[in-house]
N, C-alpha and C. Protein backbone atom coordinates (compact mmCIF):
# COMPACT_ATOMS: atom_id res chain seq x y z
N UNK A 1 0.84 -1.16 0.00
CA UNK A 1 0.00 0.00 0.00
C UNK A 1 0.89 1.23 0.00
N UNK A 2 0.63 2.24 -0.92
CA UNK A 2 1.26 3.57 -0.97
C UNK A 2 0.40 4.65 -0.26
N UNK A 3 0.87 5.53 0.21
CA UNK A 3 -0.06 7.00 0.49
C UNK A 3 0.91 7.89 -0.02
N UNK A 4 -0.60 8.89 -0.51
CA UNK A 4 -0.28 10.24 -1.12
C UNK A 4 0.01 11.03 0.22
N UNK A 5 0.99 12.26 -0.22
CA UNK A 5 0.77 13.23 0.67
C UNK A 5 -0.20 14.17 0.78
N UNK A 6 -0.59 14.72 2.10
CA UNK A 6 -2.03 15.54 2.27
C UNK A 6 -1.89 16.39 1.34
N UNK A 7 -1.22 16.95 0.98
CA UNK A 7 -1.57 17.78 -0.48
C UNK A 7 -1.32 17.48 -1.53
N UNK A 8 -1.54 16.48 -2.02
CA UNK A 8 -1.75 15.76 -2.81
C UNK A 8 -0.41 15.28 -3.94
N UNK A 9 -0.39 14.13 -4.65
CA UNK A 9 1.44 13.69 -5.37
C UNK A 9 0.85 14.39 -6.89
N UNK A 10 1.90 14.02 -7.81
CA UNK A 10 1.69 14.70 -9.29
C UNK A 10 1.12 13.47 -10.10
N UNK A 11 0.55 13.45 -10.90
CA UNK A 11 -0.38 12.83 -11.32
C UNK A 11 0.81 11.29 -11.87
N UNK A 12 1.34 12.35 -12.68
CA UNK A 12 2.62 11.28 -13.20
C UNK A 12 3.15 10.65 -11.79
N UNK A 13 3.59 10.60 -11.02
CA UNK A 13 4.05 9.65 -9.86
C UNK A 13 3.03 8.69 -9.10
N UNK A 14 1.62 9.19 -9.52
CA UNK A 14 0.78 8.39 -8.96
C UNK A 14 0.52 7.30 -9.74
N UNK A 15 0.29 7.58 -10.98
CA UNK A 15 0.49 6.68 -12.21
C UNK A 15 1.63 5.25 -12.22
N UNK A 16 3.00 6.04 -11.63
CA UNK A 16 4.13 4.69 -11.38
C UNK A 16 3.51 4.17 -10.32
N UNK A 17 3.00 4.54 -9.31
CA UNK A 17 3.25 4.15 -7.80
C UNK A 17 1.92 2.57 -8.37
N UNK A 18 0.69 3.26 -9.57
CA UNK A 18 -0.21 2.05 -9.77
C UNK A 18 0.36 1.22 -10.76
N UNK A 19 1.30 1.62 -11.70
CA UNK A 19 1.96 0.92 -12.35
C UNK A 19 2.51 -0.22 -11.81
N UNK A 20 2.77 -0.28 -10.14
CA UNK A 20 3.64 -1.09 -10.03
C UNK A 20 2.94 -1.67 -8.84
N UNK A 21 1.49 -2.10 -9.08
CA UNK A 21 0.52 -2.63 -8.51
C UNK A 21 -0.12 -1.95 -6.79
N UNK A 22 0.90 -1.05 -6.30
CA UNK A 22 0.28 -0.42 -5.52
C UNK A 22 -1.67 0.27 -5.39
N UNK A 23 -1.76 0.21 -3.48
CA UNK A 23 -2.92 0.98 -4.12
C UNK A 23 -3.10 2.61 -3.20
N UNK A 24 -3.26 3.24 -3.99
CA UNK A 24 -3.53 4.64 -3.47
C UNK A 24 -4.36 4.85 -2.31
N UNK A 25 -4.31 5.37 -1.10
CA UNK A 25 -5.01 5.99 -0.31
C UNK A 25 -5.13 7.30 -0.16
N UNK A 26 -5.03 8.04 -0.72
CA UNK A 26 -5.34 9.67 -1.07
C UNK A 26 -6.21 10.42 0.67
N UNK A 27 -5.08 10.96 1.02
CA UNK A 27 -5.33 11.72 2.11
C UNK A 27 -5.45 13.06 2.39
N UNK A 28 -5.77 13.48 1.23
CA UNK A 28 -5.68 15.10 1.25
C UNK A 28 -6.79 15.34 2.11
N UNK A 29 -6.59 16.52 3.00
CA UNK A 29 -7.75 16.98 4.01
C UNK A 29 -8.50 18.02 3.11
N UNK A 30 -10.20 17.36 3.97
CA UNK A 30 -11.66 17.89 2.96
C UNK A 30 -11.53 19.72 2.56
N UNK A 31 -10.75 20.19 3.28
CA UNK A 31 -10.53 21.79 3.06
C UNK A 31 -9.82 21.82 1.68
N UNK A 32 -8.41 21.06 1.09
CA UNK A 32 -8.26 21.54 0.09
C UNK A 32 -9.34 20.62 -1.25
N UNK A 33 -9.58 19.55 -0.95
CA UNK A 33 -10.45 18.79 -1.72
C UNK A 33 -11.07 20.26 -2.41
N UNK A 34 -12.00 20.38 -1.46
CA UNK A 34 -12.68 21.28 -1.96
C UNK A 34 -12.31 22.77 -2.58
N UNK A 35 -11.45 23.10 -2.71
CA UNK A 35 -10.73 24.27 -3.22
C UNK A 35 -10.48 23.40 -4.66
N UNK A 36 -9.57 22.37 -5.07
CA UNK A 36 -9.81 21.51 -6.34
C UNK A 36 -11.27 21.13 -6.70
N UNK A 37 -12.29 21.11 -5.91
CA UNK A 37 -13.60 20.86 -6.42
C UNK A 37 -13.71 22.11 -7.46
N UNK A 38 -13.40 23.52 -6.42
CA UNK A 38 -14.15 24.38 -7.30
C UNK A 38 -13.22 25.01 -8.51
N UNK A 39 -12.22 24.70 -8.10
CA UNK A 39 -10.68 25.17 -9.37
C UNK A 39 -11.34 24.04 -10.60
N UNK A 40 -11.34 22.91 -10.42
CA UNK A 40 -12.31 22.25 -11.61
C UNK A 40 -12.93 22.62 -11.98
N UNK A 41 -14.69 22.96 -11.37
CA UNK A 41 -15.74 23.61 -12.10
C UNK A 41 -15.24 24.70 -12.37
N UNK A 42 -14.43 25.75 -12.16
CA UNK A 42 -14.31 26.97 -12.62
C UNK A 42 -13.68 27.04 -13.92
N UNK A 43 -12.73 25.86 -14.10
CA UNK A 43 -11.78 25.25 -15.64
C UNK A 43 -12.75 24.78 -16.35
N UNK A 44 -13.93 24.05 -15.72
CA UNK A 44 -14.98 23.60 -16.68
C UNK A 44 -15.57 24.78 -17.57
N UNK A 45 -15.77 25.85 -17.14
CA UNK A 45 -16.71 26.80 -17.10
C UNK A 45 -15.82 28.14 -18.23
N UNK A 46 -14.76 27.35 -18.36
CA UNK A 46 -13.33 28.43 -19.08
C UNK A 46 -13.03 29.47 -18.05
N UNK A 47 -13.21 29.52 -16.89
CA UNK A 47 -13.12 31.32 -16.43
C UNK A 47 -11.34 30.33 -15.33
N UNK A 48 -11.01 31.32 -14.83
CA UNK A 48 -9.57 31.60 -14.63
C UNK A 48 -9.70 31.64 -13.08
N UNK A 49 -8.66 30.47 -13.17
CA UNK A 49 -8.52 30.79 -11.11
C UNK A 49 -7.52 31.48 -11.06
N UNK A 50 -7.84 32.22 -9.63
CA UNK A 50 -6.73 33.14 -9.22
C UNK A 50 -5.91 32.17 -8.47
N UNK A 51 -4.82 31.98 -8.15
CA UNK A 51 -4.23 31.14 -6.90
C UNK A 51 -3.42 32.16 -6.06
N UNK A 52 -3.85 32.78 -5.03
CA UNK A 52 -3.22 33.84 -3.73
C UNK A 52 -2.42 32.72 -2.56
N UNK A 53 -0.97 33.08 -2.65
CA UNK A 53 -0.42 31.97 -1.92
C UNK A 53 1.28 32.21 -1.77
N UNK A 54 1.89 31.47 -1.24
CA UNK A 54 3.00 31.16 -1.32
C UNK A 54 3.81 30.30 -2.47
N UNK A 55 4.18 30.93 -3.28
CA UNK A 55 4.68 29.80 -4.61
C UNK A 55 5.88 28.16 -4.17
N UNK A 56 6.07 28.84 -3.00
CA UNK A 56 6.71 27.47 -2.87
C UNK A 56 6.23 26.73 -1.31
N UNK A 57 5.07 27.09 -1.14
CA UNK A 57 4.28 26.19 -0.10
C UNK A 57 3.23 24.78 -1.18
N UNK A 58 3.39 23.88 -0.43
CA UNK A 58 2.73 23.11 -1.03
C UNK A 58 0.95 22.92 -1.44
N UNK A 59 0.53 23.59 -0.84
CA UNK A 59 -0.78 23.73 -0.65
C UNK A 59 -1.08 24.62 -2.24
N UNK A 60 -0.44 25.26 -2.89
CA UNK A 60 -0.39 26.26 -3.93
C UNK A 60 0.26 25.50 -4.81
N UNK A 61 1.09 24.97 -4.77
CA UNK A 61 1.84 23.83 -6.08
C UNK A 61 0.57 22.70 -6.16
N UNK A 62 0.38 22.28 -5.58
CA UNK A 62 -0.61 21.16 -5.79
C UNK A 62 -2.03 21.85 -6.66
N UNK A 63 -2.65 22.87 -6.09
CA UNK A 63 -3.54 23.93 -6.55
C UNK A 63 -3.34 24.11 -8.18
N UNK A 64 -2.50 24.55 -8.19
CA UNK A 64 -2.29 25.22 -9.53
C UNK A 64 -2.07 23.75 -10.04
N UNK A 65 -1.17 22.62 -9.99
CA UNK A 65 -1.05 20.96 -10.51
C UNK A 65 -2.96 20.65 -10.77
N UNK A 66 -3.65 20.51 -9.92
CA UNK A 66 -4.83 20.27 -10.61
C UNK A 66 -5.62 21.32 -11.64
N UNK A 67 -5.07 22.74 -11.59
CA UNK A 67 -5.70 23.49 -12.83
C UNK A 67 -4.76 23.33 -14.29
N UNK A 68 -3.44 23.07 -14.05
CA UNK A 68 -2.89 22.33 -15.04
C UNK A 68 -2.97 21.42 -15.50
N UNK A 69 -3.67 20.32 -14.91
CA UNK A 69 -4.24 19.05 -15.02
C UNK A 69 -5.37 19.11 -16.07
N UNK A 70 -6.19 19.86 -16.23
CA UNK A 70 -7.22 20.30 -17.33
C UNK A 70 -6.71 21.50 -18.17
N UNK A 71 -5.71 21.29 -18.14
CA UNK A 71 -5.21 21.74 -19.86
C UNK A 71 -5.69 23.11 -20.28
N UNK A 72 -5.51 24.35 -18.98
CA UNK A 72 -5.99 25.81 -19.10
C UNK A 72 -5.15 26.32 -18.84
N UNK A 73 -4.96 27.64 -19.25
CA UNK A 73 -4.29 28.94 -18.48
C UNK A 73 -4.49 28.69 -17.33
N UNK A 74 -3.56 29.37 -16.63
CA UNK A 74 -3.77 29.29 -15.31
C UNK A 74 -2.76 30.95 -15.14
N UNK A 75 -3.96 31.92 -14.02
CA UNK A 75 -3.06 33.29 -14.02
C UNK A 75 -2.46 32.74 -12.20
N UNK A 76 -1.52 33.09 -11.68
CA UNK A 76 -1.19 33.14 -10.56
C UNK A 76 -0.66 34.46 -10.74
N UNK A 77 -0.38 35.17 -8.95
CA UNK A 77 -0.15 36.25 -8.27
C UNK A 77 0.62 36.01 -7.33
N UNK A 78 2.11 36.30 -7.20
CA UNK A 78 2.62 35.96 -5.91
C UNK A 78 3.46 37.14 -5.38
């Protein structure tokens, strides 16, 4: 069994970790879940997340990794 870190791994490393029969337990806490809930619908919708943060805190790399994940612009502010 593998675990992700609470803010979540890069898509590509999660991919090896099942490649190599592992299974994911994804532990990100329900606070940022939901910040990727709505960074999704907002990519669905074409409009532009802002991401206000620390560029090299993890909570903001992961953030912006799932709006890159759907294949948009993405504006950040740091």
């Amino acid at each position: 069994m593998s675990y992700c870190a609470a803010f979540g791994t890069e898509l590509s490393i999660q991919q090896q970790i099942k490649d190599r029969g592992c299974q994911i337990v994804d532990t990100t806490c329900g606070d940022v879940m939901s910040v990727w809930k709505r960074v999704r619908k907002y990519a669905s919708e074409s409009a532009t997340s802002i991401i206000h943060g620390k560029a090299e805190h993890e909570e903001t790399k992961a953030t912006s990794r799932v709006r890159l994940a759907m294949e948009a612009d993405i504006t950040s502010s740091f």
